[in-house]
Protein backbone atom coordinates (compact mmCIF):
# COMPACT_ATOMS: atom_id res chain seq x y z
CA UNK A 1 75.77 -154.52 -105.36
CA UNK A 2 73.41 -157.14 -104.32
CA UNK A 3 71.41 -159.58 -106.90
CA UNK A 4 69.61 -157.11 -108.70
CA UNK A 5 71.36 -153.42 -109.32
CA UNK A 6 68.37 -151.73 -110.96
CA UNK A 7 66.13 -152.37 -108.23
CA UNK A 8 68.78 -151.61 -105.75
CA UNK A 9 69.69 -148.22 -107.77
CA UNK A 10 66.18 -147.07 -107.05
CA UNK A 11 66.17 -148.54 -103.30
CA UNK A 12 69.35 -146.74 -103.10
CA UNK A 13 68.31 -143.62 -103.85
CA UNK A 14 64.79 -143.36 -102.16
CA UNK A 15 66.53 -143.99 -99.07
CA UNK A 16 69.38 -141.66 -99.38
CA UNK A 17 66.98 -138.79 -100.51
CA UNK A 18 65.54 -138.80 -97.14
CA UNK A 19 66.56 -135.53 -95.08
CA UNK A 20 67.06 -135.90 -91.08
CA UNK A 21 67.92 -132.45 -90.15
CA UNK A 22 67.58 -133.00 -86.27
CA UNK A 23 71.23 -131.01 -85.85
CA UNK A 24 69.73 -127.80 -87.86
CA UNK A 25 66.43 -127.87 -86.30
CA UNK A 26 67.54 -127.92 -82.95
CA UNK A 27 69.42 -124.63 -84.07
CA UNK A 28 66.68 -123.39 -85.41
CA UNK A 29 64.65 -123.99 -81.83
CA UNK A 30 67.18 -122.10 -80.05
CA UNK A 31 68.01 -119.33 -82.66
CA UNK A 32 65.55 -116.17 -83.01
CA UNK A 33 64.90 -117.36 -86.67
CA UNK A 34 61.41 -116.55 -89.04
CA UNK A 35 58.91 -119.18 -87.73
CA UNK A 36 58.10 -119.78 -91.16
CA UNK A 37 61.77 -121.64 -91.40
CA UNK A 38 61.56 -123.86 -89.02
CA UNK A 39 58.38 -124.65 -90.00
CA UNK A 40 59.14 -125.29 -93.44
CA UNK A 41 62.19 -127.02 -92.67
CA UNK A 42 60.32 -129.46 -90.44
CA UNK A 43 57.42 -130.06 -92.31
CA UNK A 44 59.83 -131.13 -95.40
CA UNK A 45 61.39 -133.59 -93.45
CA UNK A 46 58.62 -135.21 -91.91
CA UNK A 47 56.70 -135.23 -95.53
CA UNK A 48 59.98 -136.22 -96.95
CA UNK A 49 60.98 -139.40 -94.62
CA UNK A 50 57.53 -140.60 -95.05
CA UNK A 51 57.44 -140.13 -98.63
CA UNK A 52 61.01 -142.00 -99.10
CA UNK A 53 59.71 -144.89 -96.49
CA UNK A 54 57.15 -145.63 -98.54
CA UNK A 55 58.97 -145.08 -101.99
CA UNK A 56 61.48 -147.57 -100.24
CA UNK A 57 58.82 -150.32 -99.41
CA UNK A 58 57.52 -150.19 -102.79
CA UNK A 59 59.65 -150.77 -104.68
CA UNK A 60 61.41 -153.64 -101.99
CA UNK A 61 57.60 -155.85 -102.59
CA UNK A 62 58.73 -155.91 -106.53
CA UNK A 63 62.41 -157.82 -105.77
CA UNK A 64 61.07 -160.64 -106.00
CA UNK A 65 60.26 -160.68 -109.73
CA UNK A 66 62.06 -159.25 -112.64
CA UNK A 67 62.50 -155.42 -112.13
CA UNK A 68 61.67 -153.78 -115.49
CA UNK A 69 59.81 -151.02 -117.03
CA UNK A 70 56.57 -153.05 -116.57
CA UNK A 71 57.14 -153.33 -113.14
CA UNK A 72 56.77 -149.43 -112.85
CA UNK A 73 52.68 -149.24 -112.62
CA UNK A 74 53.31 -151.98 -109.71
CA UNK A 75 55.53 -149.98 -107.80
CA UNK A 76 53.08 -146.62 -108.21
CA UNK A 77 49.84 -148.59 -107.38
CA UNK A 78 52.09 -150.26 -104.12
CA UNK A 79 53.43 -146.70 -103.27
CA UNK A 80 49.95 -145.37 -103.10
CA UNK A 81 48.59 -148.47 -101.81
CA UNK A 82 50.74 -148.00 -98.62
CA UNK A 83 50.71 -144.29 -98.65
CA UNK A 84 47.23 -144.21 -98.19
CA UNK A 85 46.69 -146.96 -96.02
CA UNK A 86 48.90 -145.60 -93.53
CA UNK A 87 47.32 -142.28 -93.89
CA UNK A 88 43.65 -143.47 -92.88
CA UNK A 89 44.96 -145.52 -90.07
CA UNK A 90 47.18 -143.26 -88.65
CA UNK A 91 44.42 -141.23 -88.99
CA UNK A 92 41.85 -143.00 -87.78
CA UNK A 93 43.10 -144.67 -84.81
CA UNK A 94 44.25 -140.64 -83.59
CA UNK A 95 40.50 -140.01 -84.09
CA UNK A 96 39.20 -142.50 -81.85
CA UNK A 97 41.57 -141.45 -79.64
CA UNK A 98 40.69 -137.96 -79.44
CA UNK A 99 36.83 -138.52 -79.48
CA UNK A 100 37.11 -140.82 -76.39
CA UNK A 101 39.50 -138.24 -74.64
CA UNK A 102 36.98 -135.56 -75.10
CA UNK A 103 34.71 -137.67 -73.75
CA UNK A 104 36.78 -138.21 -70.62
CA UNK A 105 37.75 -134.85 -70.58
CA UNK A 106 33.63 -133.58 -70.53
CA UNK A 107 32.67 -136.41 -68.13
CA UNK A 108 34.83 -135.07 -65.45
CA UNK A 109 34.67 -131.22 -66.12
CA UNK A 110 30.77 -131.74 -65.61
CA UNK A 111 29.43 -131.51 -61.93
CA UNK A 112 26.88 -133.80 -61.95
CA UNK A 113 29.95 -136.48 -62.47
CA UNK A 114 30.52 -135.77 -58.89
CA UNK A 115 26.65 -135.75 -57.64
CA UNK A 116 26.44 -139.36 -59.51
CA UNK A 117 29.36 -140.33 -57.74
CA UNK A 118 27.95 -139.39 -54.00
CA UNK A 119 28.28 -135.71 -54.09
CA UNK A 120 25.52 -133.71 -52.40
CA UNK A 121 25.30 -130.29 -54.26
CA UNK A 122 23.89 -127.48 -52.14
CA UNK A 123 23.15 -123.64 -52.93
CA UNK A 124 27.03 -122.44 -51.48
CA UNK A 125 28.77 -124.96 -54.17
CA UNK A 126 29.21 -128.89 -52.91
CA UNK A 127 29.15 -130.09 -49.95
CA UNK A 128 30.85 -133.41 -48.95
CA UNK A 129 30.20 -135.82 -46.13
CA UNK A 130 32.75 -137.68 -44.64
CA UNK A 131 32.08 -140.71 -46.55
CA UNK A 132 32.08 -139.04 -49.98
CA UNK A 133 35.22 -137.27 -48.55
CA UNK A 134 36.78 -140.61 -48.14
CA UNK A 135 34.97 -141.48 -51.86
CA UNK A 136 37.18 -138.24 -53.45
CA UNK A 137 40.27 -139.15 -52.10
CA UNK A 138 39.86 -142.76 -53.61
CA UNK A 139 38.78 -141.42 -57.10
CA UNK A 140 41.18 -141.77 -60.42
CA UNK A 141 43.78 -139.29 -61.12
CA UNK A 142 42.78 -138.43 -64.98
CA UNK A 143 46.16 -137.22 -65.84
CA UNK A 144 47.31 -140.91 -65.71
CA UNK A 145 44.78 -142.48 -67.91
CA UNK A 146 44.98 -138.96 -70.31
CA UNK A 147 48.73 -139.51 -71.01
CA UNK A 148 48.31 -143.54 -71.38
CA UNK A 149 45.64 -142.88 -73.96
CA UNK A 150 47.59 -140.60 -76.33
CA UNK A 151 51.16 -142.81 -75.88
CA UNK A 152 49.05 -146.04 -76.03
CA UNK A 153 47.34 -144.54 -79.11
CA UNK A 154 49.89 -143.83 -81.03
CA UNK A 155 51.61 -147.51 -80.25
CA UNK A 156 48.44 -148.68 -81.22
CA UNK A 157 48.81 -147.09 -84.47
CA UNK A 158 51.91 -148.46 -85.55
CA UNK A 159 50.18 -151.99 -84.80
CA UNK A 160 47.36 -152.06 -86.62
CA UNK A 161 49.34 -150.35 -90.00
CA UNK A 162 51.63 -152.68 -89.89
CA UNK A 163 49.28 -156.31 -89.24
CA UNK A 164 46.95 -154.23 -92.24
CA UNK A 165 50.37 -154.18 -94.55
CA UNK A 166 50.82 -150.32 -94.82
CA UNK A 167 53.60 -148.72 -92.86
CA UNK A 168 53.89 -148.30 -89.60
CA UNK A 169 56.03 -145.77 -89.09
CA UNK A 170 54.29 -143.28 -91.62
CA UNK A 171 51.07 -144.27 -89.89
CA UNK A 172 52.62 -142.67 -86.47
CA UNK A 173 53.14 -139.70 -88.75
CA UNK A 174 49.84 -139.20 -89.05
CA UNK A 175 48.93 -140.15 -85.71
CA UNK A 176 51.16 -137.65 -84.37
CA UNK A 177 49.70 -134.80 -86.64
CA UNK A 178 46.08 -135.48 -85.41
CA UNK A 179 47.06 -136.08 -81.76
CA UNK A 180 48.85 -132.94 -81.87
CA UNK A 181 45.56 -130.88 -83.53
CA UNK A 182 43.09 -132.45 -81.55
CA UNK A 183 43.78 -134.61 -78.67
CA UNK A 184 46.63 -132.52 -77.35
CA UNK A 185 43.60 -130.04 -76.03
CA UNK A 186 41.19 -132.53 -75.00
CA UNK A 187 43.62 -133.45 -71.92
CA UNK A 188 43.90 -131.57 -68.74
CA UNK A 189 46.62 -128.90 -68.22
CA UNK A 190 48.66 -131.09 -65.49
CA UNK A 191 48.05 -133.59 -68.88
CA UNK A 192 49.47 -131.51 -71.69
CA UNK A 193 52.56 -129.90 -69.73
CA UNK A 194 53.36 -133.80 -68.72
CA UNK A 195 52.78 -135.48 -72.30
CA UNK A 196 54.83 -132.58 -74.06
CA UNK A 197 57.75 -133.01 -71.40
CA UNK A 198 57.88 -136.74 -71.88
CA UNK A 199 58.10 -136.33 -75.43
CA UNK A 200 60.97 -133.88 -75.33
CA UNK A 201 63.00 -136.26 -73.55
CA UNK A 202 62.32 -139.42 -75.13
CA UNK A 203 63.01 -137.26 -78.31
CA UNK A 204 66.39 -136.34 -77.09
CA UNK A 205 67.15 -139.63 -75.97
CA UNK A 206 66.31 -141.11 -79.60
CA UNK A 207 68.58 -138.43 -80.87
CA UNK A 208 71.21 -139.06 -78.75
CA UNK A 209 71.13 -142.21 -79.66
CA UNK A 210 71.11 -141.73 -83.37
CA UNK A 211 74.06 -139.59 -83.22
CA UNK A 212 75.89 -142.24 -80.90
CA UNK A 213 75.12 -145.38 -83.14
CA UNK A 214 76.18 -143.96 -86.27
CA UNK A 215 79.22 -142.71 -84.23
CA UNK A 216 79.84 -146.05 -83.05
CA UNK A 217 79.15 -147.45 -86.87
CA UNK A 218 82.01 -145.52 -87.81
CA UNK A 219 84.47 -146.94 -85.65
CA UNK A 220 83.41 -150.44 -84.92
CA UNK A 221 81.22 -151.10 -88.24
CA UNK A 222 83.37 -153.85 -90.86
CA UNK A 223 83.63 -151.28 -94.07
CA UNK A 224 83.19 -151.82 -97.71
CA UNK A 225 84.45 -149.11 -99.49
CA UNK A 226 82.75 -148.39 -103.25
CA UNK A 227 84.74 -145.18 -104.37
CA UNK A 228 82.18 -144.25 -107.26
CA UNK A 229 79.59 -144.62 -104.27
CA UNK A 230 81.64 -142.56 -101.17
CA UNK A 231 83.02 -139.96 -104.08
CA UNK A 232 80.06 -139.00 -105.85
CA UNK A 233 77.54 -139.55 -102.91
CA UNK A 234 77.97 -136.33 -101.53
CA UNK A 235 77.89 -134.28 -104.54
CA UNK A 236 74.77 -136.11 -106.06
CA UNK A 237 73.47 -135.44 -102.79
CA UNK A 238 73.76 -131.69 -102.71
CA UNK A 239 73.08 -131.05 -106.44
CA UNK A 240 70.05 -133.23 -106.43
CA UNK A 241 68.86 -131.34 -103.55
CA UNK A 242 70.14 -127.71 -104.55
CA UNK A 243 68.10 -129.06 -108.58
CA UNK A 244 65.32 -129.66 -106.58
CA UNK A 245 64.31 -126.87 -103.89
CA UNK A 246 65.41 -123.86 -106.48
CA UNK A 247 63.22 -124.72 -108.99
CA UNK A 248 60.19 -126.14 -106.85
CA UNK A 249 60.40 -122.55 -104.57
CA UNK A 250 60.10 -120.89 -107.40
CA UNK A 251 57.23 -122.43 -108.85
CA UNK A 252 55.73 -122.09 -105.57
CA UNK A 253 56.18 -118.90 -105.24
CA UNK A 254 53.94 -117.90 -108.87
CA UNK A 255 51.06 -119.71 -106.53
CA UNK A 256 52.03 -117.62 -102.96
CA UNK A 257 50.53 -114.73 -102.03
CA UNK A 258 53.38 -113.83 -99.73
CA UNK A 259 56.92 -114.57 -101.71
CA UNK A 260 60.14 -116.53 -100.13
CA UNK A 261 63.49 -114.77 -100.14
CA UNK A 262 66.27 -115.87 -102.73
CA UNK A 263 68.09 -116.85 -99.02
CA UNK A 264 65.58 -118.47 -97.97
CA UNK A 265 65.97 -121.23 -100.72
CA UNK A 266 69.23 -121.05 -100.04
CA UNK A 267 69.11 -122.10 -96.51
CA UNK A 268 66.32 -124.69 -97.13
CA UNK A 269 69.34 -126.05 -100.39
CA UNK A 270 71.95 -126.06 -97.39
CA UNK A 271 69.86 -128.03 -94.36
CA UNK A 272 69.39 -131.65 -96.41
CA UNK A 273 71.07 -133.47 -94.02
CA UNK A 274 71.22 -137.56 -94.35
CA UNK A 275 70.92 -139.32 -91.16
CA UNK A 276 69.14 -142.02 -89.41
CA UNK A 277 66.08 -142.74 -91.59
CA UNK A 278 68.47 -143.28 -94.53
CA UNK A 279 71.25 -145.26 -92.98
CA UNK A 280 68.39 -147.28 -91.21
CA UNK A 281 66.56 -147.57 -94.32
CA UNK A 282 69.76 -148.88 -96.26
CA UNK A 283 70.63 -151.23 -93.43
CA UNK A 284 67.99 -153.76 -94.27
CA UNK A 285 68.01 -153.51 -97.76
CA UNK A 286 68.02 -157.27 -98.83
CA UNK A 287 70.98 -158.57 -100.52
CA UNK A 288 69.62 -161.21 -102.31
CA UNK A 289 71.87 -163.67 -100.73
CA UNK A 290 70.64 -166.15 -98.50
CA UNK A 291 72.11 -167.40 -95.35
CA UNK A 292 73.33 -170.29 -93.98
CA UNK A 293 69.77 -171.19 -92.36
CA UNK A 294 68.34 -170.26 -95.67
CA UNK A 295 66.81 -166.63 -94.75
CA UNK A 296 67.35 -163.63 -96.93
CA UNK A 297 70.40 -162.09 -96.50
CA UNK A 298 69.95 -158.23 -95.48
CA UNK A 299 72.24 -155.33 -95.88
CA UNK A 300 74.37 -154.32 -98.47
CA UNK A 301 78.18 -153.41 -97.31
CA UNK A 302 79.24 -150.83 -99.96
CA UNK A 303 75.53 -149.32 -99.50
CA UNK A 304 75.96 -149.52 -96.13
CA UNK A 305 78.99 -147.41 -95.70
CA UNK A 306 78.62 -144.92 -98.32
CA UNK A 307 75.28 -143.89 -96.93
CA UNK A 308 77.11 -143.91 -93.65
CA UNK A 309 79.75 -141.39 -94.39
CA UNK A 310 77.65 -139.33 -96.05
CA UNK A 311 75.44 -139.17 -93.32
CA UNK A 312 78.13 -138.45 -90.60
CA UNK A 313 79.99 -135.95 -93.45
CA UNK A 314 76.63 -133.74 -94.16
CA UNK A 315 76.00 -133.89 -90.00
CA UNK A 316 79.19 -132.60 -89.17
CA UNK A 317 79.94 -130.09 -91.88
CA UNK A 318 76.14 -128.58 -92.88
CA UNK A 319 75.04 -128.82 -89.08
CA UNK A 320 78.03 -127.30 -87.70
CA UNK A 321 77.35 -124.61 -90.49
CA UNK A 322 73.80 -123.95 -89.35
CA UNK A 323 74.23 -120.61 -87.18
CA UNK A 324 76.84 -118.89 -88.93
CA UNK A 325 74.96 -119.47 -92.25
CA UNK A 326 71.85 -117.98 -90.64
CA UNK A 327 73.78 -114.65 -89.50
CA UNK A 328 75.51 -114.75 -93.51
CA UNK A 329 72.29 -115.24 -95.40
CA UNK A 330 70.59 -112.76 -92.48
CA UNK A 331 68.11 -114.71 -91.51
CA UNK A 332 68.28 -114.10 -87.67
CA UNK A 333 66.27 -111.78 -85.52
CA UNK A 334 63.85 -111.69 -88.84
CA UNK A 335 59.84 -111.86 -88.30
CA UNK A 336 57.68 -113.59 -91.35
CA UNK A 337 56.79 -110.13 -92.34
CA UNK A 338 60.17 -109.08 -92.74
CA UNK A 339 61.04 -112.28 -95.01
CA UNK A 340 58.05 -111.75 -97.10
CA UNK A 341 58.86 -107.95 -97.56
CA UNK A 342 62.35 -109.43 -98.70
CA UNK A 343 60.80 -111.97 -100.79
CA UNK A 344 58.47 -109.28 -102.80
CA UNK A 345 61.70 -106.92 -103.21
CA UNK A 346 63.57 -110.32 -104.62
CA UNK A 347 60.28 -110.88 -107.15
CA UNK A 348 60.52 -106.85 -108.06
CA UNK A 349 63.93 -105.81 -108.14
CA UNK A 350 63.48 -102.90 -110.83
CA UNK A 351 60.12 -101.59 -109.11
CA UNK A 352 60.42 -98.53 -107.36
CA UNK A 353 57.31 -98.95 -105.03
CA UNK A 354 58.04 -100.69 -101.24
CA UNK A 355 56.12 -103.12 -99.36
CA UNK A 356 56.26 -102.28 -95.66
CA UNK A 357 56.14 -105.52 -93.17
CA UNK A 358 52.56 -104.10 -92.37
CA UNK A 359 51.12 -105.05 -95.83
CA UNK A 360 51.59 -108.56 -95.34
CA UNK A 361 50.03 -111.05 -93.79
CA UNK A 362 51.39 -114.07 -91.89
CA UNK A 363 47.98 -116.18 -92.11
CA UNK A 364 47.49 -118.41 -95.37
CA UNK A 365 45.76 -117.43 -98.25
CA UNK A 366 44.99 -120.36 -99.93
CA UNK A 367 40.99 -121.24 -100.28
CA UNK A 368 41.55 -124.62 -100.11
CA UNK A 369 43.35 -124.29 -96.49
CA UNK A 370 40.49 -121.85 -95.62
CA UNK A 371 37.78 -123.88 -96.44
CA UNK A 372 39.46 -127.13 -94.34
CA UNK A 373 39.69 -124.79 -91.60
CA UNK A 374 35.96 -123.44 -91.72
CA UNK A 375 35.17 -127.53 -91.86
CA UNK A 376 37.29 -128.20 -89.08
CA UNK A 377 35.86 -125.74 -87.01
CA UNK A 378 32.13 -126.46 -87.35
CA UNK A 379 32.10 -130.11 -88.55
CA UNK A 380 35.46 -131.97 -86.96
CA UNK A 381 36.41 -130.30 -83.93
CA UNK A 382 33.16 -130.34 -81.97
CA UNK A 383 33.53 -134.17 -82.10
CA UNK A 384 37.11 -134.69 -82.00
CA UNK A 385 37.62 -131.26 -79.92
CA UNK A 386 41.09 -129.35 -80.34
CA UNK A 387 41.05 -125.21 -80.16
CA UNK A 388 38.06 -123.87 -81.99
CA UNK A 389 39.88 -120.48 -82.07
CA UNK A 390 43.53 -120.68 -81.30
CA UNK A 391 44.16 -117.01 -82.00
CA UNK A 392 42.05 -115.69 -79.14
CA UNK A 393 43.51 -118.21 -76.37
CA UNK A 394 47.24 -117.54 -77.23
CA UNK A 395 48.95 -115.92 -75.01
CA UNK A 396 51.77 -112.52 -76.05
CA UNK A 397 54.66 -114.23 -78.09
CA UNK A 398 56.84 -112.17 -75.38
CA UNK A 399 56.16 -114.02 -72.64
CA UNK A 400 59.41 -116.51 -71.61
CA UNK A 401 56.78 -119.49 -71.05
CA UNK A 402 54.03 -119.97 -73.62
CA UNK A 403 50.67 -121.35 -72.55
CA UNK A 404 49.83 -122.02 -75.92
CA UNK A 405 52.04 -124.17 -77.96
CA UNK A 406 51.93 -124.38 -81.85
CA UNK A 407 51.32 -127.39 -83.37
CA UNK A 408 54.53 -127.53 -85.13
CA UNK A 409 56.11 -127.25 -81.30
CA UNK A 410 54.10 -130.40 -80.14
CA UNK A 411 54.58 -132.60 -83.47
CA UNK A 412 57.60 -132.10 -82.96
CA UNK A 413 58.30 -133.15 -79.68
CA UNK A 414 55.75 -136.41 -80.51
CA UNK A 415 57.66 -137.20 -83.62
């Protein structure tokens, strides 16, 4: 351990409780699975990473003095300090960005654009002279600056959160979340289809190289083995996980309208996968040792390669495990409706009435979600834009290509 094992301890452990579960969610993707599990399972990981980065950073800014129980209301007022701050300028800076691109967006869906720019309307539609021909043909392609505005936005998030001291990465986060619920429909169709598609594959290209580095870690990487560390990593790992999600789903559950499934917990126990975020979390942990030049030392090697083995270990093993524990805990081919009927037989085993898939609904119940959305509607969205009423321009969920993507889909593929 480095110069000061308490702090470290905690360090230690906010990184390594952050889940990566890119190998189960791509199953997920491909798998005819609830919606409602993928969408839980991302949304815990994306709430979770942020939550540890932060947790993480926190508690780093208090190395420098004593670490002790006083030090505690430091680390909470830090944690919220750069929680916060990241949310309001991830935030933010997605704002701006979607108010100007609905701006763009109206300025060149309107006609009199084109009369302003040398277009002669007429009563047949617009006719064009040869020089405002020439005038068309020379015009800007939206698409281009559309796309540049949402990649350049988000970039420009993780700039300003991180010169204004808050996190940078849980500030693009937040970015993504608002680019993908408003500025995601203030671009042009040529727009979305292109911004979605360059996401996917810089998203598999990250991924790949996750999976490649910490493959490469393994075999090239100078290990120092702590057995208490390697042996009860794993273990901790799971039970802390499997103490957490039971009883948490449970208490939800007294709250939710529509009940999860005993497998259902279950699977969401057996997808806490460590990966990247942790490993590069734990890699520039400071080790309280300074260098030759006389900079602070970073990286911890018994940290280091316990949090690396049990991030290749839960990879291999719970990823692998992904699709055959769907089809065990029968999970595939199920609607929500189905997994809420299950979940309201699970909460009434000894009643003798049934719930049918009918008498449940798939929409959230909560008032507080209600009311946002009712805000959203009337107050946010005719500045910022985004669907008004993304029920009515969806199309079947049987057709092969969706025109309509959730939000979960494009997050993702931004994230």
């Amino acid at each position: 351990m480095g110069a000061a094992p308490f702090a470290e301890c905690f360090m230690y452990g906010a990184a390594i409780s952050s889940i990566d579960p890119v190998a189960t969610l791509a199953v997920l993707a491909q798998s005819n699975t609830p919606p409602i599990l993928y969408n839980l399972v991302f949304g815990e990981s994306v709430l979770n990473d942020a939550v540890a980065i932060v947790l993480f950073h926190s508690i780093e800014s208090s190395l420098g003095s004593s670490f002790s129980v006083g030090t505690i209301p430091a680390v909470f007022f830090q944690f919220w300090f750069l929680l916060v701050g990241s949310l309001i300028v991830g935030t933010g800076v997605a704002l701006a960005c979607a108010f100007l691109l609905k701006r763009f967006n109206e300025y060149y869906s309107n006609p009199d654009h084109w009369t302003k720019s040398g277009y002669q309307a007429s009563t047949d539609g617009v006719s064009i002279s040869e020089n405002q021909e020439h005038h068309k043909e020379q015009s800007i392609d939206p698409t281009v600056y559309e796309m540049s505005i949402v990649i350049m936005g988000s970039y420009l998030a993780y700039l300003v959160a991180e010169v204004a001291g808050t996190s940078g990465i849980v500030a693009l986060f937040f970015s993504g979340i608002c680019h993908s619920h408003y500025s995601y429909y203030n671009i042009s169709d040529e727009a979305q289809v292109s911004v979605r598609r360059l996401f996917e594959v810089g998203a598999f290209l990250c991924e790949l190289f996750v999976f490649a580095y910490l493959g490469l870690q393994v075999a090239t990487m100078s290990h120092s083995f702590d057995f208490g560390l390697v042996i009860s990593g794993i273990p901790f790992a799971i039970g802390s996980r499997l103490a957490m999600i039971i009883p948490c789903t449970k208490l939800i559950n007294r709250y939710r309208k529509n009940k999860l499934p005993v497998n259902m917990m279950k699977m969401m126990w057996a997808v806490g996968l460590r990966g990247a975020v942790a490993y590069g979390l734990v890699v520039n942990m400071p080790s309280g040792e300074e260098k030759e030049d006389g900079a602070e030392g970073i990286g911890i090697p018994a940290i280091e390669t316990a949090t690396l083995l049990i991030a290749v270990t839960s990879s291999l093993a719970l990823g692998s495990t992904t699709g055959p524990l769907l089809r065990y805990l029968d999970l595939e081919g199920k609607s929500d409706a189905e997994i809420y009927t299950q979940g309201w037989q699970d909460a009434h085993p000894d009643s003798l009435q049934t719930q049918s898939d009918a008498q449940f609904e798939t929409k959230s119940s909560w008032k507080i979600h209600q009311r946002f959305k009712e805000f959203d509607n009337s107050m946010l969205k005719p500045i910022f834009g985004g669907r008004v009423h993304p029920e009515e321009d969806c199309m079947s969920d049987h057709h092969e290509e969706e025109v309509c993507l959730s939000e979960t889909e494009i997050l993702r593929a931004s994230a």
